[in-house]
PDB file of N, CA and C in Angstrom:
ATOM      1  N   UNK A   1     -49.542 -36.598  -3.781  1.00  0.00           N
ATOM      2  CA  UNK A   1     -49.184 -35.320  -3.239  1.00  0.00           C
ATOM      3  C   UNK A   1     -47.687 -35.094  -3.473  1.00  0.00           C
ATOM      4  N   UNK A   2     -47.697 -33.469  -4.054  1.00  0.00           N
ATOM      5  CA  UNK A   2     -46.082 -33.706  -3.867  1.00  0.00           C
ATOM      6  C   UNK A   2     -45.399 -33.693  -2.457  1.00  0.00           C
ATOM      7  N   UNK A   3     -44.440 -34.078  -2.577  1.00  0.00           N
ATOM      8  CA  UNK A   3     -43.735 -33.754  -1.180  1.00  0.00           C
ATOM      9  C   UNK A   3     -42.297 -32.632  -1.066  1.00  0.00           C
ATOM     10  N   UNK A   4     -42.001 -33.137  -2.218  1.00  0.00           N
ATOM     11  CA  UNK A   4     -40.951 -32.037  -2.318  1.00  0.00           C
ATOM     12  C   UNK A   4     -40.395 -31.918  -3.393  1.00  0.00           C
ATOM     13  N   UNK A   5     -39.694 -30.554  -4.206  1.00  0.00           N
ATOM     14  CA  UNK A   5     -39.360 -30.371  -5.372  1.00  0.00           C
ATOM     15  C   UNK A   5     -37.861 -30.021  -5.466  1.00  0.00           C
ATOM     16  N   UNK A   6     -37.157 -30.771  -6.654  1.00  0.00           N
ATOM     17  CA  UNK A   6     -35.904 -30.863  -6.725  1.00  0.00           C
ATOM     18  C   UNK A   6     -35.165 -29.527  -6.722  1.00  0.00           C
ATOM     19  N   UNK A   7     -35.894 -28.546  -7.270  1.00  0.00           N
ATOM     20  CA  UNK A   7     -35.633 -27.135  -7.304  1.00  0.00           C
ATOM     21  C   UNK A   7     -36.481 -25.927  -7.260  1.00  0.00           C
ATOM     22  N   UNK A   8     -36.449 -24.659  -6.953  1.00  0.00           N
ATOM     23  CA  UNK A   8     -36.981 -24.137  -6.332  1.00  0.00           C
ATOM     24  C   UNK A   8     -37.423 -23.244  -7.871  1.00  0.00           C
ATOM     25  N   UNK A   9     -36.837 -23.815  -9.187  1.00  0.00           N
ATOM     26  CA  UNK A   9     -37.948 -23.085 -10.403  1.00  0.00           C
ATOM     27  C   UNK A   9     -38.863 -24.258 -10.755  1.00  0.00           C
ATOM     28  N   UNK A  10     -38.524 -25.028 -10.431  1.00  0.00           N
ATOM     29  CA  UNK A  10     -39.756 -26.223 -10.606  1.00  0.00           C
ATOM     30  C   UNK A  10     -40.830 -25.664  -9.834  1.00  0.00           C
ATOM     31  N   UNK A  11     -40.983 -25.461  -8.700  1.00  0.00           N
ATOM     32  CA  UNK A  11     -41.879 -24.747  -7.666  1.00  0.00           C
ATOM     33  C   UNK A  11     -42.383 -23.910  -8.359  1.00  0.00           C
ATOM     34  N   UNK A  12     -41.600 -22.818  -8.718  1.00  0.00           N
ATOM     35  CA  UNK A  12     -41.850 -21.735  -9.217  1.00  0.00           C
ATOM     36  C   UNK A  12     -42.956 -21.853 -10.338  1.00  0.00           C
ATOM     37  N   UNK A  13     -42.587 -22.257 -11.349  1.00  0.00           N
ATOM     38  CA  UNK A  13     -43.619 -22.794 -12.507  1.00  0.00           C
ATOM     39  C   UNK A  13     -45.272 -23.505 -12.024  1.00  0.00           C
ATOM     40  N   UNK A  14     -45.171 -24.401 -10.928  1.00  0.00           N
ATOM     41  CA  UNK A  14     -46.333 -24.757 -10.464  1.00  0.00           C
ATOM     42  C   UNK A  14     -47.113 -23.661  -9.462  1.00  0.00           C
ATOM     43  N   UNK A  15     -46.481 -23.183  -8.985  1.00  0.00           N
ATOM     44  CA  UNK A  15     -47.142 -22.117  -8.527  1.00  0.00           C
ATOM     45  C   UNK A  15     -47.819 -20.684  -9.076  1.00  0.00           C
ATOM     46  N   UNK A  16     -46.811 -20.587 -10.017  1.00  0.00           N
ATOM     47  CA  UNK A  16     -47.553 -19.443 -11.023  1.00  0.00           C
ATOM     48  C   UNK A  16     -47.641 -19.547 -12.627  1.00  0.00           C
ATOM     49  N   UNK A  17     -47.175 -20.752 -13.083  1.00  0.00           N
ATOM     50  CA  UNK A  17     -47.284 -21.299 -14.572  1.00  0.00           C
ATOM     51  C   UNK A  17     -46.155 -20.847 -15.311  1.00  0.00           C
ATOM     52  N   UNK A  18     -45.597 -19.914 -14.756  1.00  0.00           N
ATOM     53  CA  UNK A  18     -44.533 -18.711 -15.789  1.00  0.00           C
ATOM     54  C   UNK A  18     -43.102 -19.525 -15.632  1.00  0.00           C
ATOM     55  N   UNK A  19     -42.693 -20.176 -16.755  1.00  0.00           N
ATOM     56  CA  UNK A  19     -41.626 -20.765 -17.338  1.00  0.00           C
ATOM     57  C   UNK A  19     -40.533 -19.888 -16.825  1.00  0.00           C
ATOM     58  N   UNK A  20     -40.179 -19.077 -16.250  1.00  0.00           N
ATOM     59  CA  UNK A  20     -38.974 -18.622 -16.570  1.00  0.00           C
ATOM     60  C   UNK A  20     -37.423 -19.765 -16.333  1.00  0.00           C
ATOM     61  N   UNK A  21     -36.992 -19.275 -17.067  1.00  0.00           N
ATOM     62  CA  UNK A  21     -35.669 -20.387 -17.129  1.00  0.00           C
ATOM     63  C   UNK A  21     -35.780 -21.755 -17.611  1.00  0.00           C
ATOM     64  N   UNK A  22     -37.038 -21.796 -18.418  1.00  0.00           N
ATOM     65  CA  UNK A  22     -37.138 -23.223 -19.388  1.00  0.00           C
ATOM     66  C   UNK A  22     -37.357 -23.033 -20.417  1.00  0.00           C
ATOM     67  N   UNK A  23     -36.737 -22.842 -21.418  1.00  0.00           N
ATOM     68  CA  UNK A  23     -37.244 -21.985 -22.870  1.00  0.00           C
ATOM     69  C   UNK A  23     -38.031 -22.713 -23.601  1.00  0.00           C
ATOM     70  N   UNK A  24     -38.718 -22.560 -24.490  1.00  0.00           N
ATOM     71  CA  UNK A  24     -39.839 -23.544 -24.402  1.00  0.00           C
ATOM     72  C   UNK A  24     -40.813 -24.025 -24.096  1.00  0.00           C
ATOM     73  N   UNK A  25     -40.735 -24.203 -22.723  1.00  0.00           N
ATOM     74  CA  UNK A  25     -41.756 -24.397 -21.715  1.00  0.00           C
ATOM     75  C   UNK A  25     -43.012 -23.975 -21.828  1.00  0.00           C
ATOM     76  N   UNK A  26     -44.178 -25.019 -21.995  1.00  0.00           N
ATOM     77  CA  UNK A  26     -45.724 -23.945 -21.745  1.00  0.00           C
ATOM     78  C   UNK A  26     -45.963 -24.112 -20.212  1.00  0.00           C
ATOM     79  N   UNK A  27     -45.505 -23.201 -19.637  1.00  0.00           N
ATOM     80  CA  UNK A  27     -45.859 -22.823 -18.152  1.00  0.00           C
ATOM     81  C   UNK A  27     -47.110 -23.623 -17.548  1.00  0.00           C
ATOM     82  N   UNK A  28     -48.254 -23.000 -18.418  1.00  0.00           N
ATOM     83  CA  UNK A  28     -49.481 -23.281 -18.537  1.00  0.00           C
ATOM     84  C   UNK A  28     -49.581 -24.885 -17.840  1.00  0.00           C
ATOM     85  N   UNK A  29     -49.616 -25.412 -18.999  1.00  0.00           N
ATOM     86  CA  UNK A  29     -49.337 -27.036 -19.313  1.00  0.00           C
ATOM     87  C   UNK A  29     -48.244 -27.288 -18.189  1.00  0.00           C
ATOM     88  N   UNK A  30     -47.293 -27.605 -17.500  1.00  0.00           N
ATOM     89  CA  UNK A  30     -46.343 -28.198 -16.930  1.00  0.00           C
ATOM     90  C   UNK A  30     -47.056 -27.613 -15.462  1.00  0.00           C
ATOM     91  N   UNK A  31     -48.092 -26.411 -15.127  1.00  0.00           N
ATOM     92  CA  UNK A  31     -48.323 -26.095 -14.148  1.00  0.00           C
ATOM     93  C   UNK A  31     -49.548 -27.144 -13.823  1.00  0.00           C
ATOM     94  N   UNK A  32     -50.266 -27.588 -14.928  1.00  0.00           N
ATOM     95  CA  UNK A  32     -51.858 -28.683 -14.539  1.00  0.00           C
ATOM     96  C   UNK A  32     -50.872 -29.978 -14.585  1.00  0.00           C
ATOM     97  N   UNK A  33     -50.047 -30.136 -15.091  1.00  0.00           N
ATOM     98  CA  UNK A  33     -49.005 -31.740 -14.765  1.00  0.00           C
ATOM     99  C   UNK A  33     -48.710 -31.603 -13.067  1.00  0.00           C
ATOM    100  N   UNK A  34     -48.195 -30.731 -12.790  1.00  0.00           N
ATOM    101  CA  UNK A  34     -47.858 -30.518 -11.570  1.00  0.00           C
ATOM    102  C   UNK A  34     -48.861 -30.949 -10.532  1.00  0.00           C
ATOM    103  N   UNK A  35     -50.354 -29.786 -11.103  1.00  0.00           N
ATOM    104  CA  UNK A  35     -51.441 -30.025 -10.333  1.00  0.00           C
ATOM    105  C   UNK A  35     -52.034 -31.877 -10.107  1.00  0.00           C
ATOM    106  N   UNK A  36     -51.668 -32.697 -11.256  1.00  0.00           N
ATOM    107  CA  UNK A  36     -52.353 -33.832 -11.324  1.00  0.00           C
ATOM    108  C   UNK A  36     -51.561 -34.504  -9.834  1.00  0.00           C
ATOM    109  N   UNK A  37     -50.263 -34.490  -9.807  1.00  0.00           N
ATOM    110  CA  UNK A  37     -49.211 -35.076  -9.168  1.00  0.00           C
ATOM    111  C   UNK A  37     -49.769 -34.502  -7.849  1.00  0.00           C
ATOM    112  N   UNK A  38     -49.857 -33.446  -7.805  1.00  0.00           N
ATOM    113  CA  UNK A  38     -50.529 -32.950  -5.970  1.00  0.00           C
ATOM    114  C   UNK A  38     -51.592 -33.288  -5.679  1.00  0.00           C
ATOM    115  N   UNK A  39     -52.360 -33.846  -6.640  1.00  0.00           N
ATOM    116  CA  UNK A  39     -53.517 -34.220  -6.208  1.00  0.00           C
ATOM    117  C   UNK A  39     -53.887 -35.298  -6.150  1.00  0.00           C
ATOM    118  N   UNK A  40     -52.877 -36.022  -6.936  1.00  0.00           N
ATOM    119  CA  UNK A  40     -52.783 -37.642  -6.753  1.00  0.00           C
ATOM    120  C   UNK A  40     -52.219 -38.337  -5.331  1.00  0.00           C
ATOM    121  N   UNK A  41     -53.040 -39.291  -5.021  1.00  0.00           N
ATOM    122  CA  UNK A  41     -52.099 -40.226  -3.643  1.00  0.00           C
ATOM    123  C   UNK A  41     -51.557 -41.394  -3.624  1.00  0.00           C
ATOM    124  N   UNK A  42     -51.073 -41.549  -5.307  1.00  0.00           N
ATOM    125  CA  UNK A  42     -50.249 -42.416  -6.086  1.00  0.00           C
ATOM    126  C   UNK A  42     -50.459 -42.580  -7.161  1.00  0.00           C
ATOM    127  N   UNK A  43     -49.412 -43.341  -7.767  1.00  0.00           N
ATOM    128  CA  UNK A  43     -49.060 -43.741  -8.886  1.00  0.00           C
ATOM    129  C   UNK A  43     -50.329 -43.796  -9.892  1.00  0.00           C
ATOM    130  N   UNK A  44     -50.722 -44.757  -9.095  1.00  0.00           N
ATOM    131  CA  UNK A  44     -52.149 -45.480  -9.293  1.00  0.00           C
ATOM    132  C   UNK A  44     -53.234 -44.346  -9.936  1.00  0.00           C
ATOM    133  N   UNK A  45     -53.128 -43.283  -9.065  1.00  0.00           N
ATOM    134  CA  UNK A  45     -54.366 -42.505  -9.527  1.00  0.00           C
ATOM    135  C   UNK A  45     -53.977 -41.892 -10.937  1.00  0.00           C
ATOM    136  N   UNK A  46     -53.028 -41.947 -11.248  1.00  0.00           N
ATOM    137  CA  UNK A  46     -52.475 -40.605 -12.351  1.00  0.00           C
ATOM    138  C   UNK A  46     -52.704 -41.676 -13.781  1.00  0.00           C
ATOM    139  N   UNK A  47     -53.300 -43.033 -13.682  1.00  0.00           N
ATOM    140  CA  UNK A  47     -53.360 -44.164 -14.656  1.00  0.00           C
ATOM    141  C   UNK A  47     -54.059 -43.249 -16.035  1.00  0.00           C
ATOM    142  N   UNK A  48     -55.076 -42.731 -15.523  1.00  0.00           N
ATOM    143  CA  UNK A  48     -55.439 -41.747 -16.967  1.00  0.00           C
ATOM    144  C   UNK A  48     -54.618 -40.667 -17.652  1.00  0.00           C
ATOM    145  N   UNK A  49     -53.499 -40.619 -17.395  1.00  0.00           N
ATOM    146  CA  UNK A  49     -52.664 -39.740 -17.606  1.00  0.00           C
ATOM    147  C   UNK A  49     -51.343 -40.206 -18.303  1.00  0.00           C
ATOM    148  N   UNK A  50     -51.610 -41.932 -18.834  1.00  0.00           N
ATOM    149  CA  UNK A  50     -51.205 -42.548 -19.560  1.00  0.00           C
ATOM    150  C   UNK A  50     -50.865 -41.896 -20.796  1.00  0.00           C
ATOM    151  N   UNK A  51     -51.608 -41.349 -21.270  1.00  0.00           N
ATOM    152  CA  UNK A  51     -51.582 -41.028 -22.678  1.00  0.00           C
ATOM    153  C   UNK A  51     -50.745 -39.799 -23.207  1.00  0.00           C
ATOM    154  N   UNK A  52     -50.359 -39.171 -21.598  1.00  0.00           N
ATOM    155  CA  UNK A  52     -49.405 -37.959 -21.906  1.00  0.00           C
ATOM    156  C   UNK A  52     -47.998 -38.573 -21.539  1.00  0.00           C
ATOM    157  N   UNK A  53     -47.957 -40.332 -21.844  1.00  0.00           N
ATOM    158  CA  UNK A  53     -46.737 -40.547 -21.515  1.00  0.00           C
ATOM    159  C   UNK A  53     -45.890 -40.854 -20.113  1.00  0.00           C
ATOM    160  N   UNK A  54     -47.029 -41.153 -19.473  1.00  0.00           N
ATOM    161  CA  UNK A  54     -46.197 -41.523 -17.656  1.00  0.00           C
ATOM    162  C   UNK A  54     -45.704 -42.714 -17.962  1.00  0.00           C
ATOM    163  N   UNK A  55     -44.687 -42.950 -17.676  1.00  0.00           N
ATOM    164  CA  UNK A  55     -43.823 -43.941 -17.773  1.00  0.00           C
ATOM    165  C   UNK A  55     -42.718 -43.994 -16.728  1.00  0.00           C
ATOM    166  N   UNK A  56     -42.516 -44.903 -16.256  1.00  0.00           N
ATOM    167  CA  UNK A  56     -40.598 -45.553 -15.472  1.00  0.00           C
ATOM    168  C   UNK A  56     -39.814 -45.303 -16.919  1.00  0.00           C
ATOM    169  N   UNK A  57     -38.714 -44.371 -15.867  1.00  0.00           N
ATOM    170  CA  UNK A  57     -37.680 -44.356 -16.876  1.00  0.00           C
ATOM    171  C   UNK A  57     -36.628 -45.484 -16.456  1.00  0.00           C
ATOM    172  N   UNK A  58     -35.484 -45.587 -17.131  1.00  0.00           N
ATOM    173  CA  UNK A  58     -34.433 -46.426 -16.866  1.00  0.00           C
ATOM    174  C   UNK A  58     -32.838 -45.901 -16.701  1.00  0.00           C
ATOM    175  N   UNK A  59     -32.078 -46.756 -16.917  1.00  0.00           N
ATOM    176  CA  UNK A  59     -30.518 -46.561 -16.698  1.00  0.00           C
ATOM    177  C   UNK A  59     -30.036 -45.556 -15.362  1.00  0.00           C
ATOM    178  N   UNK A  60     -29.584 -44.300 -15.929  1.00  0.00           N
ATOM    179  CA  UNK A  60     -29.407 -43.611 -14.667  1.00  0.00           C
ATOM    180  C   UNK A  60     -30.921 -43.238 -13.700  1.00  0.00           C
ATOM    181  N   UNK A  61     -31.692 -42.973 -14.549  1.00  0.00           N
ATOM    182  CA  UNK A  61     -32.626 -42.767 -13.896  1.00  0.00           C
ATOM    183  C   UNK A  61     -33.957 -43.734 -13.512  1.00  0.00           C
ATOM    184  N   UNK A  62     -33.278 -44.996 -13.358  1.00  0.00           N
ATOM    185  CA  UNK A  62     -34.411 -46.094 -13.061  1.00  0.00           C
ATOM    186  C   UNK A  62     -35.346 -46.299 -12.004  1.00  0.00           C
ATOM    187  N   UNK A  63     -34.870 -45.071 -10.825  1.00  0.00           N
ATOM    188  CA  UNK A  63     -35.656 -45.076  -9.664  1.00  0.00           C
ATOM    189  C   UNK A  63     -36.956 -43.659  -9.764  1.00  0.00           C
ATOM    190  N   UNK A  64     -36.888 -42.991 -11.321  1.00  0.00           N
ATOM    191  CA  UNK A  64     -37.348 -42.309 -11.180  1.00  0.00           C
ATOM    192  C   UNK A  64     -39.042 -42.680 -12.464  1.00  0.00           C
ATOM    193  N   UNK A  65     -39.888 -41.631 -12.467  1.00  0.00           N
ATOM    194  CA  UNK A  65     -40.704 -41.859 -13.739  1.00  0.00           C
ATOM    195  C   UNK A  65     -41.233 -40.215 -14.072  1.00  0.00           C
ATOM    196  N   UNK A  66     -41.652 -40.217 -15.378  1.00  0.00           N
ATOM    197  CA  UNK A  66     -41.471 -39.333 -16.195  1.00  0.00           C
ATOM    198  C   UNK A  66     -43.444 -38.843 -16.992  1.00  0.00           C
ATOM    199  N   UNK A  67     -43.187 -38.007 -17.200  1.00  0.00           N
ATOM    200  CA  UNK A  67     -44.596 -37.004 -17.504  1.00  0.00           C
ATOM    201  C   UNK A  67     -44.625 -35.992 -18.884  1.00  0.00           C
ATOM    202  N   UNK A  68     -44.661 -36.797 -19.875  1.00  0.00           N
ATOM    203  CA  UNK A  68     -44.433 -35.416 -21.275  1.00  0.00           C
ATOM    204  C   UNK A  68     -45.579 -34.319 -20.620  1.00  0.00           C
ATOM    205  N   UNK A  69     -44.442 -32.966 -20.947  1.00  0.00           N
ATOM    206  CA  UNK A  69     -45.385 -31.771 -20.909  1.00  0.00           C
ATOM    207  C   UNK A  69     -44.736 -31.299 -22.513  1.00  0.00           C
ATOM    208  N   UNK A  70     -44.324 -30.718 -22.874  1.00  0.00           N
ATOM    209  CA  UNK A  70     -44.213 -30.233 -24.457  1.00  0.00           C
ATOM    210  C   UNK A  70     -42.755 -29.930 -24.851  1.00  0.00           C
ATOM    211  N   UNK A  71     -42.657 -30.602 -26.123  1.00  0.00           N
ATOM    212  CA  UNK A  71     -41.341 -30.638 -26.768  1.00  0.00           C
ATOM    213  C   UNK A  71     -40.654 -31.947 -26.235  1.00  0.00           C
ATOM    214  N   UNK A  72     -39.596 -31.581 -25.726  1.00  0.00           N
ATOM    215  CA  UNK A  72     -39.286 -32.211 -25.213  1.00  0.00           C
ATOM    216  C   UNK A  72     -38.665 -32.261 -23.656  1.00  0.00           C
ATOM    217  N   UNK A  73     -39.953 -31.430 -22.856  1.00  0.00           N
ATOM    218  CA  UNK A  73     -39.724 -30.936 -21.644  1.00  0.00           C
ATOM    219  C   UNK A  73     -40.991 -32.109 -20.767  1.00  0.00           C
ATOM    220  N   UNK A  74     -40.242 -32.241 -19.636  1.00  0.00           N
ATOM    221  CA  UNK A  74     -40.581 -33.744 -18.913  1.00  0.00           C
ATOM    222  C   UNK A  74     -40.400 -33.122 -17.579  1.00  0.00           C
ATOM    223  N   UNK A  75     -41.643 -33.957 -16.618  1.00  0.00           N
ATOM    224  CA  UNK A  75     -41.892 -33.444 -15.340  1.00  0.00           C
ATOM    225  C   UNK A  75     -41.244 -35.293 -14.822  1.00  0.00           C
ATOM    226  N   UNK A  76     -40.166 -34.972 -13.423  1.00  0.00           N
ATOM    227  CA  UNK A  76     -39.749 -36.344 -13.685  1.00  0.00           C
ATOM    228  C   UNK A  76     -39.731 -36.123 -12.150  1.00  0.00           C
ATOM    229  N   UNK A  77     -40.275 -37.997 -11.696  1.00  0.00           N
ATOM    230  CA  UNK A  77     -40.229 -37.552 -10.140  1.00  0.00           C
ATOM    231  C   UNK A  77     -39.477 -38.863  -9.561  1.00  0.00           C
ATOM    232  N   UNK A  78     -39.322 -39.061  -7.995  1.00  0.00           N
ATOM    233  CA  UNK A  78     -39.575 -40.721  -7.206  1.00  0.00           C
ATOM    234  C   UNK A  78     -40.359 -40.670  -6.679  1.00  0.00           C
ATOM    235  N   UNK A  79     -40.857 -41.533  -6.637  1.00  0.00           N
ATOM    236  CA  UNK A  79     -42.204 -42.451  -5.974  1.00  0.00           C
ATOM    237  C   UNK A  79     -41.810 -42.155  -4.349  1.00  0.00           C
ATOM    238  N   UNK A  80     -42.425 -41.991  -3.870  1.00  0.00           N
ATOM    239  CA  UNK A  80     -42.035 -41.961  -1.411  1.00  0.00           C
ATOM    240  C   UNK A  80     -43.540 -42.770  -1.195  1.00  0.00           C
ATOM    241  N   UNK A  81     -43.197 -42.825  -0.313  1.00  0.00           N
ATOM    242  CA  UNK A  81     -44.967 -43.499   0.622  1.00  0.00           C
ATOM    243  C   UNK A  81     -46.123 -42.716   0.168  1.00  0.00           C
ATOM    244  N   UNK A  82     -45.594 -41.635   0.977  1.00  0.00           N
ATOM    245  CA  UNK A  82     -46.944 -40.972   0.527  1.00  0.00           C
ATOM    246  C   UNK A  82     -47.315 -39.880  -0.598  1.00  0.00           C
ATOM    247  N   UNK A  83     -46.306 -40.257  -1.458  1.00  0.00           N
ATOM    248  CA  UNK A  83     -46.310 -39.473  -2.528  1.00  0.00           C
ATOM    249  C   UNK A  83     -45.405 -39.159  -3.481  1.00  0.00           C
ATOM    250  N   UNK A  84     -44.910 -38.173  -3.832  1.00  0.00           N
ATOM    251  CA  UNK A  84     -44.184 -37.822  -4.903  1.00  0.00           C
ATOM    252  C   UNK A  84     -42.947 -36.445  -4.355  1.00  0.00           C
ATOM    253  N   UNK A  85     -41.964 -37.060  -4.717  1.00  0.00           N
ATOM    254  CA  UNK A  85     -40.392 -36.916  -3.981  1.00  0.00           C
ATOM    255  C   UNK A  85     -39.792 -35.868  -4.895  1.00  0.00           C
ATOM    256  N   UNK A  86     -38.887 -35.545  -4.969  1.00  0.00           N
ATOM    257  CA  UNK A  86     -37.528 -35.019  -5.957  1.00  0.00           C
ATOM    258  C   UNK A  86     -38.278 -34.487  -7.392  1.00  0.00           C
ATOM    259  N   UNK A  87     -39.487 -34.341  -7.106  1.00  0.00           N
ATOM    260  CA  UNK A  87     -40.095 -33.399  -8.593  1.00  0.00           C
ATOM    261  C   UNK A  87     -39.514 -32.198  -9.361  1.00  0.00           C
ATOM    262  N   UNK A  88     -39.093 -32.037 -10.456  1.00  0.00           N
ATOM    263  CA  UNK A  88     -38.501 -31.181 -11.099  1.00  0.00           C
ATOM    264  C   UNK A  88     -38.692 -31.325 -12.814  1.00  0.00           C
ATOM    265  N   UNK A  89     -39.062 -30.096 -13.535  1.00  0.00           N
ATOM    266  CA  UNK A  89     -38.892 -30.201 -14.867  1.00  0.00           C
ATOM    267  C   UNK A  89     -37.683 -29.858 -15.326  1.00  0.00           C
ATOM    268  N   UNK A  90     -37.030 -30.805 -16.534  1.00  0.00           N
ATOM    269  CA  UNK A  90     -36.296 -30.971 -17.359  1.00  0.00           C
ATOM    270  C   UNK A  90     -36.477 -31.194 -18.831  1.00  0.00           C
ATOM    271  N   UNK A  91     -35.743 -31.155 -19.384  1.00  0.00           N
ATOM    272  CA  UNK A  91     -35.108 -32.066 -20.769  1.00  0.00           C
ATOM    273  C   UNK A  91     -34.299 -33.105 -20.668  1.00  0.00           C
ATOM    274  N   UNK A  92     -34.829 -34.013 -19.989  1.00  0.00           N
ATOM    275  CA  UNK A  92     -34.069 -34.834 -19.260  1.00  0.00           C
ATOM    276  C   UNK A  92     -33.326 -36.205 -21.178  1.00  0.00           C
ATOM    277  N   UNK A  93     -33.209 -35.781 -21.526  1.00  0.00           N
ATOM    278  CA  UNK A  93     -32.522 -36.040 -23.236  1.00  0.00           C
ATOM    279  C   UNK A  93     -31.232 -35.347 -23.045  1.00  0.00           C
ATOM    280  N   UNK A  94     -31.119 -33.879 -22.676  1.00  0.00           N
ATOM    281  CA  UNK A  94     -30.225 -33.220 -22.415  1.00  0.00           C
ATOM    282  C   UNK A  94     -29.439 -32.993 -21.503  1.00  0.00           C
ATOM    283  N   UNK A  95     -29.576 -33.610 -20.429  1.00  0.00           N
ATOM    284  CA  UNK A  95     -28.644 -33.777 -18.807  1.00  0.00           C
ATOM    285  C   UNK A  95     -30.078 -34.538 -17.972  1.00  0.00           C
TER     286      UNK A  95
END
């Protein structure tokens, strides 16, 4: 489940799919990534979702893990008890 989102166009996008302010972005796509994460009640469940790239990232961001949605736009979260923390899409390559 998510619990909370790093910013309020991250929200935005999962709630209505529409990219605005991510150029690039398939709304679409980054809005069913979103959906997997709210509907998951960990880590654990999202294991089939391997293949789009869930992974622990590292260095600055070693407490966090990461979700290809397209290009090179990434749904990146932390792990909490009961779920999924500080969610926000990026280009996280780029800041």
């Amino acid at each position: 489940m998510i619990l909370g989102y790093k910013n309020a166009k991250t929200r935005k996008v999962h709630e209505t799919g529409i990219p605005r302010g991510f150029k690039g972005l398939s709304g679409e796509l980054a809005a069913r990534r979103l959906d997997a994460f709210q509907a998951a009640g960990s880590i654990a469940d999202l294991s089939p979702l391997m293949s789009v790239n869930l992974h622990k990232l590292s260095g600055d961001r070693r407490d966090q893990w990461a979700m290809n949605v397209n290009d090179a736009w990434r749904v990146c979260l932390t792990l909490a008890d009961e779920g999924f923390d500080e969610v926000e899409i990026i280009d996280y390559h780029r800041g």
